[in-house]
PDB file of N, CA and C in Angstrom:
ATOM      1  N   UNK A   1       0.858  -1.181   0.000  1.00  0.00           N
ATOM      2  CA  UNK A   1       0.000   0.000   0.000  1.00  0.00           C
ATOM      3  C   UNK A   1       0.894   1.230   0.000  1.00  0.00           C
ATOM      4  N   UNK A   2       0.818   2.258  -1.077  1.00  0.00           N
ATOM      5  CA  UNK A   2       1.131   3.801  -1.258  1.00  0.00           C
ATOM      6  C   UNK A   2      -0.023   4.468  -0.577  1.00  0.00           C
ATOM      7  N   UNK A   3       0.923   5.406  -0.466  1.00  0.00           N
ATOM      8  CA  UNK A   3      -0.314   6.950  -0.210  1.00  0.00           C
ATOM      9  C   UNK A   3      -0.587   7.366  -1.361  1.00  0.00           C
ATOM     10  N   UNK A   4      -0.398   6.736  -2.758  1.00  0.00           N
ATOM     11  CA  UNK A   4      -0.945   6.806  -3.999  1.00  0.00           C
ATOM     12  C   UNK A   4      -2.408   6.159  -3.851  1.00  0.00           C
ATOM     13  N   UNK A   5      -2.197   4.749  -3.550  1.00  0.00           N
ATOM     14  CA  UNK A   5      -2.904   3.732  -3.914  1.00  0.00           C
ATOM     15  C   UNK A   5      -4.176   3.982  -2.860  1.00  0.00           C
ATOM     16  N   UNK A   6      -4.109   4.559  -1.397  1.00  0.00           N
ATOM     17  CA  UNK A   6      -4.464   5.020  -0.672  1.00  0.00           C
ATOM     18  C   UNK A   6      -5.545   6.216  -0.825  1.00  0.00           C
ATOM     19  N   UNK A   7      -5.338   6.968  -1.697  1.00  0.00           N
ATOM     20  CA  UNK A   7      -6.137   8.249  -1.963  1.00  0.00           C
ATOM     21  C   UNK A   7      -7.093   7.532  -3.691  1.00  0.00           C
ATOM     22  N   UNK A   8      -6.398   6.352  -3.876  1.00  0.00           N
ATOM     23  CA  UNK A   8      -7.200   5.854  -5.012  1.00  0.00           C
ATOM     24  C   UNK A   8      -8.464   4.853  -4.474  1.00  0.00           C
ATOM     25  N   UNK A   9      -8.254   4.383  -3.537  1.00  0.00           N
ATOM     26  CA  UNK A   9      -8.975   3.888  -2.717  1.00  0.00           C
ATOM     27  C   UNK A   9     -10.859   4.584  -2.711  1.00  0.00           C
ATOM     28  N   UNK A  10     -11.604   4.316  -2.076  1.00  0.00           N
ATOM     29  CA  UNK A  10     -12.892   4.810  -1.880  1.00  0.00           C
ATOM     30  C   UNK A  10     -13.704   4.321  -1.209  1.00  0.00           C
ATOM     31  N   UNK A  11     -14.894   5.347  -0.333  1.00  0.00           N
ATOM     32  CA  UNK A  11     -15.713   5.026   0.397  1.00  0.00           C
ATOM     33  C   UNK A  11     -16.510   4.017  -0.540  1.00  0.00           C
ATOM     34  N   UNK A  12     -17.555   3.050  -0.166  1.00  0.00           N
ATOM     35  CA  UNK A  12     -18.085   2.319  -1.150  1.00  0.00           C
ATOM     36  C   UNK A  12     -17.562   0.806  -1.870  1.00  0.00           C
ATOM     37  N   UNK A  13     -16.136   1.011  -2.050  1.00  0.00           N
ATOM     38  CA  UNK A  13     -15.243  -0.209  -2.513  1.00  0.00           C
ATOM     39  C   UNK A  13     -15.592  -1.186  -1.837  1.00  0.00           C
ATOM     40  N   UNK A  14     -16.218  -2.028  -2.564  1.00  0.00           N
ATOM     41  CA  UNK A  14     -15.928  -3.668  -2.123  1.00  0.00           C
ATOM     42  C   UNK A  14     -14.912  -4.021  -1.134  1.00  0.00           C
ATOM     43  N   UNK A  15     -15.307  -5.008  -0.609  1.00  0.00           N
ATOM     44  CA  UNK A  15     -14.143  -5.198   0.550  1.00  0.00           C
ATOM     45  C   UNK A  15     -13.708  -6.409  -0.806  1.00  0.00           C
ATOM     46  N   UNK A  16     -13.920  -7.014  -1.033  1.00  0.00           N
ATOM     47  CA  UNK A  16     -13.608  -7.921  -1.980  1.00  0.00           C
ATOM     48  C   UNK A  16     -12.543  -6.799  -2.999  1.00  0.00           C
ATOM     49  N   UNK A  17     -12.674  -6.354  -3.941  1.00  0.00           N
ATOM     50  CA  UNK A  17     -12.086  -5.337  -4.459  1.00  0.00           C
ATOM     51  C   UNK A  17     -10.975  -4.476  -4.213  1.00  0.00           C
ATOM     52  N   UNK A  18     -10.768  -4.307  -3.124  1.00  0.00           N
ATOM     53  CA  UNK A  18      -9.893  -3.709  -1.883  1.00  0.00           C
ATOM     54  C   UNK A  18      -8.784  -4.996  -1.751  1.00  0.00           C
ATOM     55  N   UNK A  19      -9.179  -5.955  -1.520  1.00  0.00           N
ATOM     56  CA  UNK A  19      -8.642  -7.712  -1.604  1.00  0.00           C
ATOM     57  C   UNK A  19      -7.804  -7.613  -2.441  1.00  0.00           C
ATOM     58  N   UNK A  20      -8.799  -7.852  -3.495  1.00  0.00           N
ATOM     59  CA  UNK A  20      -7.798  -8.250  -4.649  1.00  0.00           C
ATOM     60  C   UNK A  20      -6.907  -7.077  -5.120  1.00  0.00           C
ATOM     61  N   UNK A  21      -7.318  -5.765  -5.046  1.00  0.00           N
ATOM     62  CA  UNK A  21      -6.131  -4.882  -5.715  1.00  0.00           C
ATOM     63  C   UNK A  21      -4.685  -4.752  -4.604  1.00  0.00           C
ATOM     64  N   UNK A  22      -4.823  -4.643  -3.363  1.00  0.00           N
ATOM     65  CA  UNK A  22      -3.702  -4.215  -2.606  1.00  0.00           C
ATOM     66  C   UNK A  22      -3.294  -5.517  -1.589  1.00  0.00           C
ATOM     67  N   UNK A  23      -3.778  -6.401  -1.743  1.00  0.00           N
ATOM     68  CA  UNK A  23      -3.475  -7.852  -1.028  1.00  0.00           C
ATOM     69  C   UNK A  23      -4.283  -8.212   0.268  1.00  0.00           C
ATOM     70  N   UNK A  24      -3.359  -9.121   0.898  1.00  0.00           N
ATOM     71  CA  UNK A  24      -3.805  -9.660   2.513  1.00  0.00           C
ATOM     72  C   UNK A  24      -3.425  -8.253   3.106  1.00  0.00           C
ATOM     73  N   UNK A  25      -3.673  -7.567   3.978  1.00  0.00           N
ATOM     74  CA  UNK A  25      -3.756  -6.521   4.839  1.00  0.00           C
ATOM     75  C   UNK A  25      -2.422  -7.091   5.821  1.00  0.00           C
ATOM     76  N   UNK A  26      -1.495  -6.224   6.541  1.00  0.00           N
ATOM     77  CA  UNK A  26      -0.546  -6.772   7.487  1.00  0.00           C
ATOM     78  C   UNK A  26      -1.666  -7.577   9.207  1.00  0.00           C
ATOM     79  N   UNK A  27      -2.498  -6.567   8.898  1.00  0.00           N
ATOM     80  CA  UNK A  27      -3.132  -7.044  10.227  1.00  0.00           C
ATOM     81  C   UNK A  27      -4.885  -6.905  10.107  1.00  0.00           C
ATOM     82  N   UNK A  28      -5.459  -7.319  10.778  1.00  0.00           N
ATOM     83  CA  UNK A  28      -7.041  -7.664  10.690  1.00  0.00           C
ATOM     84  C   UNK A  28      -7.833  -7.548  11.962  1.00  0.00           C
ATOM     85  N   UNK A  29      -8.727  -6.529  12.233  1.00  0.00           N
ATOM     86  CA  UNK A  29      -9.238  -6.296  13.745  1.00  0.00           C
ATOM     87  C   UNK A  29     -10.710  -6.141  13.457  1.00  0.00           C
ATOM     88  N   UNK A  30     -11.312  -7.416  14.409  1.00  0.00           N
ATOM     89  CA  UNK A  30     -12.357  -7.591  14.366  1.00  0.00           C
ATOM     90  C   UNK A  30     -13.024  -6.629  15.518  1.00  0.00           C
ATOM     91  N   UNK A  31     -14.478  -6.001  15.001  1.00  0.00           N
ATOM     92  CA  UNK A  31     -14.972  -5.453  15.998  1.00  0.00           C
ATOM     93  C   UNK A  31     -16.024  -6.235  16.695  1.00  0.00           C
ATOM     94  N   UNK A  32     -16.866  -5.628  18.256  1.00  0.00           N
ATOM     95  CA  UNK A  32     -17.603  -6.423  18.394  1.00  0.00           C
ATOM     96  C   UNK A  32     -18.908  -6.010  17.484  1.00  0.00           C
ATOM     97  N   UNK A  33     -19.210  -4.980  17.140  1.00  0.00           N
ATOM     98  CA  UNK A  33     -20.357  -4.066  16.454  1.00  0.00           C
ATOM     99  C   UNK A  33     -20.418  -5.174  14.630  1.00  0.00           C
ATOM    100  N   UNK A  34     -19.525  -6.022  14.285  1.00  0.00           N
ATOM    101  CA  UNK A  34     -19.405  -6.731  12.968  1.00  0.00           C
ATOM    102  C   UNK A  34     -18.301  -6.167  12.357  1.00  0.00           C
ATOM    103  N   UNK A  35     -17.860  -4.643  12.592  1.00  0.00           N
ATOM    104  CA  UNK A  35     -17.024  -4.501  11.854  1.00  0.00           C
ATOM    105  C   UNK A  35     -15.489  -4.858  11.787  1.00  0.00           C
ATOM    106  N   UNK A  36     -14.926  -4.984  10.344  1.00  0.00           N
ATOM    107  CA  UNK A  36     -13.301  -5.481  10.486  1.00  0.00           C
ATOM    108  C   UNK A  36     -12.876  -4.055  10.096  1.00  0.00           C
ATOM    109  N   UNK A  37     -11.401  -4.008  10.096  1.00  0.00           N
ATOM    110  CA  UNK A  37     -10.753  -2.804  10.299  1.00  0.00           C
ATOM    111  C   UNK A  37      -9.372  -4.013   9.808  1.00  0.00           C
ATOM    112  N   UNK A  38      -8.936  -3.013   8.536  1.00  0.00           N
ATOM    113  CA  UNK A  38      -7.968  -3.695   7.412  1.00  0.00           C
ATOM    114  C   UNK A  38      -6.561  -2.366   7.714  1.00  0.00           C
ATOM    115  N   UNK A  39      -5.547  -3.251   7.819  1.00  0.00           N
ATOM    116  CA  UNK A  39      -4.215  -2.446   8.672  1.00  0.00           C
ATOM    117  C   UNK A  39      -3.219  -2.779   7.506  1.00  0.00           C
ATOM    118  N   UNK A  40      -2.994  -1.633   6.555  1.00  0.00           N
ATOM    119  CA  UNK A  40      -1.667  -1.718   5.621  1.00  0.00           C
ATOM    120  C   UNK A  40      -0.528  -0.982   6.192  1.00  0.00           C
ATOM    121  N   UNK A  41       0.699  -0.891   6.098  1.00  0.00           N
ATOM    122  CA  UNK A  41       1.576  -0.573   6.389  1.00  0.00           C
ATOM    123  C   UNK A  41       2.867   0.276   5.174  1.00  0.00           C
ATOM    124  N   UNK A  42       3.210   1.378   5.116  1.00  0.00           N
ATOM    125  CA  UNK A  42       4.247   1.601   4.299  1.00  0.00           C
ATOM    126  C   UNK A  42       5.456   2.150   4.681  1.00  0.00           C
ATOM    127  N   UNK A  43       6.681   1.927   4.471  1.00  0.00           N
ATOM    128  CA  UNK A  43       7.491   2.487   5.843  1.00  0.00           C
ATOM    129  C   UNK A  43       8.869   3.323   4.671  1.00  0.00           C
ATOM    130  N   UNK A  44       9.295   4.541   5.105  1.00  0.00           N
ATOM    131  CA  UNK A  44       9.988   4.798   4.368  1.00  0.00           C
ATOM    132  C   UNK A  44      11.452   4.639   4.844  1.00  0.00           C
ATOM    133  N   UNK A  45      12.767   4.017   4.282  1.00  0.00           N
ATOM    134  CA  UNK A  45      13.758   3.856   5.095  1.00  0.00           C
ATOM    135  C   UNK A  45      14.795   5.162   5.576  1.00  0.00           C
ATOM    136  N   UNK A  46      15.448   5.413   6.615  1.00  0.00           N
ATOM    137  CA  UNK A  46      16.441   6.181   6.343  1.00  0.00           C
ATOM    138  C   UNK A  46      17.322   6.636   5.435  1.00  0.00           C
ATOM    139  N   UNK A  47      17.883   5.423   5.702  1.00  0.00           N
ATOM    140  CA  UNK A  47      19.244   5.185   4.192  1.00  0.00           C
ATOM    141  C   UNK A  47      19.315   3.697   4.030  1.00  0.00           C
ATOM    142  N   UNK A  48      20.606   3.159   3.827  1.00  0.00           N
ATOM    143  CA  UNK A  48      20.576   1.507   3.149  1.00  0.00           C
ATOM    144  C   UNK A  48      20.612   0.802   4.935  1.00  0.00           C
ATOM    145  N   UNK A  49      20.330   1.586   6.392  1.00  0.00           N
ATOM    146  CA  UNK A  49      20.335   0.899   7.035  1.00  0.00           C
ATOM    147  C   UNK A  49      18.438   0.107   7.657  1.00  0.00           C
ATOM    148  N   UNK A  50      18.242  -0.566   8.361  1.00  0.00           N
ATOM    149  CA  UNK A  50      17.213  -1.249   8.509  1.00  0.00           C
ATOM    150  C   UNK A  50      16.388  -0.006   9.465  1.00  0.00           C
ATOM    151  N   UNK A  51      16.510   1.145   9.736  1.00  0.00           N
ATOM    152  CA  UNK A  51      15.905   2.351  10.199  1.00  0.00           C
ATOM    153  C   UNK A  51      15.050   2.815   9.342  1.00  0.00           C
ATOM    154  N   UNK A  52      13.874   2.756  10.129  1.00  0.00           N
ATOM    155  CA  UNK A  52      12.962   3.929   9.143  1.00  0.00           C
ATOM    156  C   UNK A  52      12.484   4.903   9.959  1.00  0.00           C
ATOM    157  N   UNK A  53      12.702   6.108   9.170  1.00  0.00           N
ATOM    158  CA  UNK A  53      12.544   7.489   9.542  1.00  0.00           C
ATOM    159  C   UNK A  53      10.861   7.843   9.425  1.00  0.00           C
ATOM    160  N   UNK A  54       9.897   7.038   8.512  1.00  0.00           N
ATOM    161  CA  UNK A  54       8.741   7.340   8.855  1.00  0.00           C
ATOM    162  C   UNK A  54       8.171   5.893   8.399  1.00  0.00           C
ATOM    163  N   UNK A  55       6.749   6.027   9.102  1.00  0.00           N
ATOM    164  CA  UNK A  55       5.815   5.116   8.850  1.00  0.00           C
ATOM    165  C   UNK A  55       4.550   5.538   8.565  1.00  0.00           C
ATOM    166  N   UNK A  56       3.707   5.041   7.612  1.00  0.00           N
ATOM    167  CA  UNK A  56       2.160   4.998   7.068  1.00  0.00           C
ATOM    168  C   UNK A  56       1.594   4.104   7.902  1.00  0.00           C
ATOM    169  N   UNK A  57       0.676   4.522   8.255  1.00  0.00           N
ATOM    170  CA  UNK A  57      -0.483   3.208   8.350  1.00  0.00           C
ATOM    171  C   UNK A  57      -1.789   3.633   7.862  1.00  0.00           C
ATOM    172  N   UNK A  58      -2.593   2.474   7.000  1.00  0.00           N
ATOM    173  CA  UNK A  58      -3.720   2.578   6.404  1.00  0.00           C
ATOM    174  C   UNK A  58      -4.900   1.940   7.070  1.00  0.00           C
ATOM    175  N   UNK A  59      -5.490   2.732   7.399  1.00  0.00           N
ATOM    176  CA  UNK A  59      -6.593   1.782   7.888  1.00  0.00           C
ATOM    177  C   UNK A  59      -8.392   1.883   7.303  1.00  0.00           C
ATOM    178  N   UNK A  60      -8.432   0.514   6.917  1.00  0.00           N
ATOM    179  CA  UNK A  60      -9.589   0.592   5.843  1.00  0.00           C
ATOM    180  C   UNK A  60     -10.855  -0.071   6.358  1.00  0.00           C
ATOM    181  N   UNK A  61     -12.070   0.452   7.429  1.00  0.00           N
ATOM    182  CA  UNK A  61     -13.354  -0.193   8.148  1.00  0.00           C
ATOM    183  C   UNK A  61     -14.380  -0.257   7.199  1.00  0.00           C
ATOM    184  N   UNK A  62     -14.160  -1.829   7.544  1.00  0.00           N
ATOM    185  CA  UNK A  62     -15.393  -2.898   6.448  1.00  0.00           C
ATOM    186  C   UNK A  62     -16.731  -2.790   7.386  1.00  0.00           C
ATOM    187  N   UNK A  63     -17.609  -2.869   6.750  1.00  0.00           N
ATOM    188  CA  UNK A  63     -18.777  -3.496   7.226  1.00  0.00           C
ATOM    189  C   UNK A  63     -19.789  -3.591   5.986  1.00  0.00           C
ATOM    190  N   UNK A  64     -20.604  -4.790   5.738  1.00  0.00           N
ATOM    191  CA  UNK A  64     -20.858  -5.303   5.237  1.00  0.00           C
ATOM    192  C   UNK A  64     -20.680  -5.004   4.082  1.00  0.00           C
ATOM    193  N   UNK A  65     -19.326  -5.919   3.565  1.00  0.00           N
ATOM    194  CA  UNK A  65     -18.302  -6.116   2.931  1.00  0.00           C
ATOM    195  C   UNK A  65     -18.020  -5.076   1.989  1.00  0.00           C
ATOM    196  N   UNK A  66     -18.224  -3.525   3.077  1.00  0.00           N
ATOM    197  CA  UNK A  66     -17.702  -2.641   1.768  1.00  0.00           C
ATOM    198  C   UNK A  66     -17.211  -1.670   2.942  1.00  0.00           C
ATOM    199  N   UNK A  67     -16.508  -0.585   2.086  1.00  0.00           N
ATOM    200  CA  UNK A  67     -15.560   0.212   2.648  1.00  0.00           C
ATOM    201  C   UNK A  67     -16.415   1.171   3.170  1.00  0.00           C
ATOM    202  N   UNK A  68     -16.427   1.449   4.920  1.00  0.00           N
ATOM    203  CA  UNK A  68     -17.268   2.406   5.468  1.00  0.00           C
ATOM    204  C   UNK A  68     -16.351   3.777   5.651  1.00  0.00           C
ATOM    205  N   UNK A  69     -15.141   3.256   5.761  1.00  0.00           N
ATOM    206  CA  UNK A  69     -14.524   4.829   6.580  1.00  0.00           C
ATOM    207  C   UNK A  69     -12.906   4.719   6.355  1.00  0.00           C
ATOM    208  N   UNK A  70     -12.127   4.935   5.816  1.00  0.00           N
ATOM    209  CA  UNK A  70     -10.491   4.824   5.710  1.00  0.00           C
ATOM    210  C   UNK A  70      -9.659   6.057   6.432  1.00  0.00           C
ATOM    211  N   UNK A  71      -8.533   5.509   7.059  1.00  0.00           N
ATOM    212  CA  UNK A  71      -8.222   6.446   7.438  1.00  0.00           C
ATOM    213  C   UNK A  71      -6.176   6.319   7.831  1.00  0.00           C
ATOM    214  N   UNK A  72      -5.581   7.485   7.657  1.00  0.00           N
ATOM    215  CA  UNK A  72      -3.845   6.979   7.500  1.00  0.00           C
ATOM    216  C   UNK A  72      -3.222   7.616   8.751  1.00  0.00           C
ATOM    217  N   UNK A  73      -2.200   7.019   9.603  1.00  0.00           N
ATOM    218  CA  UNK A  73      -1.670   7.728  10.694  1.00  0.00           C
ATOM    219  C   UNK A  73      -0.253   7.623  10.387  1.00  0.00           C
ATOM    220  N   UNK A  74      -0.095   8.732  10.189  1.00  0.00           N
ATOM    221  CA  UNK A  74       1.783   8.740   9.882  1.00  0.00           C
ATOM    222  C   UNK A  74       2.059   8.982  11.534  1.00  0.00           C
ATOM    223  N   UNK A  75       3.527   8.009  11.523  1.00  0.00           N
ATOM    224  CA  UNK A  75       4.642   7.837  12.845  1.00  0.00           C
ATOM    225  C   UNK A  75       6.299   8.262  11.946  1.00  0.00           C
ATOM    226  N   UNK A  76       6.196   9.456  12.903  1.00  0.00           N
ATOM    227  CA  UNK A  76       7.790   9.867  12.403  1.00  0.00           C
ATOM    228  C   UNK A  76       8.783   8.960  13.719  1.00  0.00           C
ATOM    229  N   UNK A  77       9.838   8.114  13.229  1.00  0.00           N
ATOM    230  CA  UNK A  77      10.452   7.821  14.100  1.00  0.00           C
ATOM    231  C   UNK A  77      11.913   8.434  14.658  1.00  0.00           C
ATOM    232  N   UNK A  78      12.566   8.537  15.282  1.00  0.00           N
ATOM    233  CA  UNK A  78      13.667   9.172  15.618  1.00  0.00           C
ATOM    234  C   UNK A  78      15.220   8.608  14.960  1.00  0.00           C
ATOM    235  N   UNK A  79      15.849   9.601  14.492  1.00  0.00           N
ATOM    236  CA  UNK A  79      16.928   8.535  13.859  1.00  0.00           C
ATOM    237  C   UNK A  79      18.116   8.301  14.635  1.00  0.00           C
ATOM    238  N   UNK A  80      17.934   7.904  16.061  1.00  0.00           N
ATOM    239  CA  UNK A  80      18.846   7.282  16.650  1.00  0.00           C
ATOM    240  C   UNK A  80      17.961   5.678  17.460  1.00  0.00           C
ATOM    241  N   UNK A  81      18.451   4.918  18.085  1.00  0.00           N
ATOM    242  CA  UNK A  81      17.971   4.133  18.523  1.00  0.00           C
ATOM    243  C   UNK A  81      17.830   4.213  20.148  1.00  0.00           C
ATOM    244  N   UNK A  82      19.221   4.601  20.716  1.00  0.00           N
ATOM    245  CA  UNK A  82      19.318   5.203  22.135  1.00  0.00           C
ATOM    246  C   UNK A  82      20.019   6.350  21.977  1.00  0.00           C
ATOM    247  N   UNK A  83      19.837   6.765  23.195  1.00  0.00           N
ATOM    248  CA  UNK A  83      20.618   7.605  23.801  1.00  0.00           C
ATOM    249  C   UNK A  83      21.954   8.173  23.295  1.00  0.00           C
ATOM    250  N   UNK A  84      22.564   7.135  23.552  1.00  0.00           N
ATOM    251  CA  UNK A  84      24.052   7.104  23.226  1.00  0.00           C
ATOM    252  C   UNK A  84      24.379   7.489  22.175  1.00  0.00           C
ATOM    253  N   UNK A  85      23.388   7.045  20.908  1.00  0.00           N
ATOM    254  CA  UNK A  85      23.621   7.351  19.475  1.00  0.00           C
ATOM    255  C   UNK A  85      23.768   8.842  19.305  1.00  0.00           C
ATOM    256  N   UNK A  86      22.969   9.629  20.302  1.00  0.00           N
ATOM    257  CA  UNK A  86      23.011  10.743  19.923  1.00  0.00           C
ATOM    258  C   UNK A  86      24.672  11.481  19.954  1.00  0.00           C
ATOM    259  N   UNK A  87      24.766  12.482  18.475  1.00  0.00           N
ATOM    260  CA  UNK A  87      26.365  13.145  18.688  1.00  0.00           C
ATOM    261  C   UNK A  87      26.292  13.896  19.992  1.00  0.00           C
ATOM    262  N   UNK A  88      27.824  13.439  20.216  1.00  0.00           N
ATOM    263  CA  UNK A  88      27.902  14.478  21.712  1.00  0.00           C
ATOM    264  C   UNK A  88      27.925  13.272  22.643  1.00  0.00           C
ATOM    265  N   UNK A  89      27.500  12.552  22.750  1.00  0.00           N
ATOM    266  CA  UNK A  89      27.344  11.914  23.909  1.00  0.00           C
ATOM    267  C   UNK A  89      28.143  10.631  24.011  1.00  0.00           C
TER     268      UNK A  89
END
């Protein structure tokens, strides 16, 4: 999942449709009300190390089997891991 593919997306879409264009979802949360809640993920890296400096998340609420409500939470992460990393210290 892009924040392309994301804004191509739509209220209304088949949950089926949604399926087949952008895949299995990373994660799947059932509500008690019927509804599921579809969790994509896009992460952008720092550099060539395994750090990423930001994260997407997509989140796409099914109920009966169509798209009620989508919605994206960007996480900026910090580019050190501890403390220590930081210069100076």
């Amino acid at each position: 999942m892009t924040g392309e593919n994301f804004q191509k997306t739509h209220v209304g879409m088949s949950e089926q449709s949604l399926l087949d264009t952008y895949g299995t979802p990373l994660n799947v949360y059932h509500k008690d009300n019927g509804e599921v809640i579809y969790e994509y993920i896009e992460r952008f890296p720092m550099n060539a190390s395994s750090r990423y400096v930001e994260s997407r998340r997509y989140y796409f609420h099914i109920k009966n089997k169509k798209v009620t409500h989508k919605q994206m939470v960007i996480s900026n992460q910090p580019g050190y891991d501890f403390v220590t990393d930081l210069p100076g210290a």
